[in-house]
Protein backbone atom coordinates (compact mmCIF):
# COMPACT_ATOMS: atom_id res chain seq x y z
CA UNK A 1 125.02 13.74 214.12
CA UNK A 2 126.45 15.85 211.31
CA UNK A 3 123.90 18.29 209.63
CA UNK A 4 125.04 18.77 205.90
CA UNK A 5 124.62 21.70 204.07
CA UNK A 6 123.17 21.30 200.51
CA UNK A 7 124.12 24.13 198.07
CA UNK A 8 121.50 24.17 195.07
CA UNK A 9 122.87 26.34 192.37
CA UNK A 10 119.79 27.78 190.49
CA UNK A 11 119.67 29.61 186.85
CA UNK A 12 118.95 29.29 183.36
CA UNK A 13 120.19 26.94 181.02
CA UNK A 14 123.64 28.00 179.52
CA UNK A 15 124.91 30.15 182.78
CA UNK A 16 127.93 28.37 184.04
CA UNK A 17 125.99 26.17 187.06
CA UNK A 18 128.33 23.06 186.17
CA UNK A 19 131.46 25.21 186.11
CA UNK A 20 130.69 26.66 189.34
CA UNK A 21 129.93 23.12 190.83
CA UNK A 22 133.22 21.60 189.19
CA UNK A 23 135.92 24.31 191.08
CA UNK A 24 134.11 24.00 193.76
CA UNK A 25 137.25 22.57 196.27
CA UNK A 26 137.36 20.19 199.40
CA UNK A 27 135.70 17.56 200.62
CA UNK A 28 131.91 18.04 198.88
CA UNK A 29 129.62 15.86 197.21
CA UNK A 30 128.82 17.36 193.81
CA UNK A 31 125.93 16.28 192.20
CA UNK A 32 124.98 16.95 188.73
CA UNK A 33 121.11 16.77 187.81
CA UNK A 34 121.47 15.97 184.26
CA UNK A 35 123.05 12.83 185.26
CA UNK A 36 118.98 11.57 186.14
CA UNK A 37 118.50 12.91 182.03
CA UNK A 38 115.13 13.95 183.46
CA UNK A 39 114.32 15.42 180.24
CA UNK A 40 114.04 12.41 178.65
CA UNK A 41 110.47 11.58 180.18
CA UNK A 42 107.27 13.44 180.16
CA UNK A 43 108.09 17.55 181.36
CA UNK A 44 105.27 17.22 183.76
CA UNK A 45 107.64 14.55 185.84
CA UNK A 46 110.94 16.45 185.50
CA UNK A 47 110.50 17.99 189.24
CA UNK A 48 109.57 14.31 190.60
CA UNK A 49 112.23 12.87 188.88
CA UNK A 50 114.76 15.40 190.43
CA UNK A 51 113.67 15.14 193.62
CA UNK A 52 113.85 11.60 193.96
CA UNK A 53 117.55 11.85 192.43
CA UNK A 54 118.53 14.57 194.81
CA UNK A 55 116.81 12.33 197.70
CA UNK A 56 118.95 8.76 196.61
CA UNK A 57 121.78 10.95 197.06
CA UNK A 58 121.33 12.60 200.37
CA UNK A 59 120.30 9.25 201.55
CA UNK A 60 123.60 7.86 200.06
CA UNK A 61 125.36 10.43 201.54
CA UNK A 62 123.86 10.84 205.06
CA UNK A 63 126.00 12.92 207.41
CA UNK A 64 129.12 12.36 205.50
CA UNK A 65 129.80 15.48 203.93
CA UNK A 66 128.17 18.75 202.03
CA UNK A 67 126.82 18.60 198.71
CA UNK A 68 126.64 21.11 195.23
CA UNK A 69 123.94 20.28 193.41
CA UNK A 70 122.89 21.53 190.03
CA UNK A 71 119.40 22.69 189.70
CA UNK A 72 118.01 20.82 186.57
CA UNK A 73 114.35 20.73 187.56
CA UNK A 74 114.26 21.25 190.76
CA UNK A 75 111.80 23.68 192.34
CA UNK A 76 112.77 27.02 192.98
CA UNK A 77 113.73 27.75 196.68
CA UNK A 78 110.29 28.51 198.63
CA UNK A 79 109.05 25.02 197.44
CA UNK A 80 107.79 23.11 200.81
CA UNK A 81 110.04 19.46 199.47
CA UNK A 82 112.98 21.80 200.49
CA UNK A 83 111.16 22.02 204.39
CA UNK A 84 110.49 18.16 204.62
CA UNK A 85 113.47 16.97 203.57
CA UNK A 86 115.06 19.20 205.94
CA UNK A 87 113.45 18.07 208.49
CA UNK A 88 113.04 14.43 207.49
CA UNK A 89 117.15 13.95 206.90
CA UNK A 90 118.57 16.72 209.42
CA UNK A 91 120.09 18.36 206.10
CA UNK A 92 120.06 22.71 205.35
CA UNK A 93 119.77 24.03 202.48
CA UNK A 94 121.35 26.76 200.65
CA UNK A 95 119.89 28.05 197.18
CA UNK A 96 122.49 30.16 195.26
CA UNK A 97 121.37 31.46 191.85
CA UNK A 98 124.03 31.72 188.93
CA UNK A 99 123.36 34.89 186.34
CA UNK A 100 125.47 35.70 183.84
CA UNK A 101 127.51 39.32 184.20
CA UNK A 102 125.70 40.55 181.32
CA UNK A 103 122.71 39.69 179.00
CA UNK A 104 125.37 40.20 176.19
CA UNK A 105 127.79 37.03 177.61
CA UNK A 106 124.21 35.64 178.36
CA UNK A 107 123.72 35.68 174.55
CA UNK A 108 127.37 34.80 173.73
CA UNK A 109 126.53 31.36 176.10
CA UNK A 110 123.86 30.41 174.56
CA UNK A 111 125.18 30.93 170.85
CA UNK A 112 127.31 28.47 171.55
CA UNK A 113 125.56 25.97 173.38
CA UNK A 114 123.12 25.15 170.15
CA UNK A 115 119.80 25.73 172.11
CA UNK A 116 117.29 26.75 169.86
CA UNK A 117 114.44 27.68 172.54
CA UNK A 118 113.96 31.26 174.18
CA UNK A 119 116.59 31.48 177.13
CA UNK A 120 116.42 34.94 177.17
CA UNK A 121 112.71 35.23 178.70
CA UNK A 122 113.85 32.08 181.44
CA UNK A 123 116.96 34.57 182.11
CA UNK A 124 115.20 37.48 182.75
CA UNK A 125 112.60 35.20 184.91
CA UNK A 126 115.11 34.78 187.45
CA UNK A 127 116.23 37.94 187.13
CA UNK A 128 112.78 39.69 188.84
CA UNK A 129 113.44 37.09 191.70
CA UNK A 130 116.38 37.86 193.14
CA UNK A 131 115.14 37.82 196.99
CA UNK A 132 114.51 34.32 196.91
CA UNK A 133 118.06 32.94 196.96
CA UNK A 134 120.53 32.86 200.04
CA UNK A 135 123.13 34.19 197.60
CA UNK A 136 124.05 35.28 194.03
CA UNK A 137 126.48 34.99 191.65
CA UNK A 138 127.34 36.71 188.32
CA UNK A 139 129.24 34.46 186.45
């Protein structure tokens, strides 16, 4: 039995996640979050809703080859889902958060991605929680 290796890629809204995912190369199963449009329903189910997504699509993918996933609302890494699906579909997870190099391209993203809400606070969030990832990228 093949044990796949999910790659989560974590960070704030308007970092590059998708772009990351996309040049990702070889044979891996990318999976975009968004596609669920979680946000369309109630925030308080936008973690269930995720999970079950990310679950249809290890079960759809079972042993046939690694996946990139983008975080959307998934939990952050020490979340216990992360343990039981592990151990429930003989899968490993890897949780990579994306930062930007600089809170000035940070700024320069989200100027032109329209969003009106306060990134910068959800940036510097992840930034104080660095230790929790298997690996990081500046984007």
């Amino acid at each position: 039995m093949y044990m796949i290796y999910i790659d989560i890629i974590h960070g704030p809204p308007c970092v590059g996640k998708t772009q990351i995912m996309n040049r990702m190369a070889g044979p891996v199963n990318k999976l975009e979050m968004d596609s669920c449009r979680y946000w369309l329903f109630n925030p308080n189910k936008w973690t269930d809703i995720c999970i079950n997504h990310l679950i249809e699509h290890i079960i759809q993918n079972l042993h046939k080859m690694d996946m990139v996933v983008t975080c959307g609302a998934l939990p952050p890494p020490e979340h216990d889902i992360y343990l039981k699906l592990k151990n429930e579909y003989s899968v490993h997870f890897i949780h990579t958060l994306v930062l930007a190099k600089n809170i000035d391209e940070y700024k320069k993203n989200i100027q032109g991605s329209g969003r009106k809400h306060d990134l910068i606070n959800e940036y510097m969030a992840m930034e104080e929680t660095l230790e929790k990832y298997s690996e990081i990228i500046y984007h």
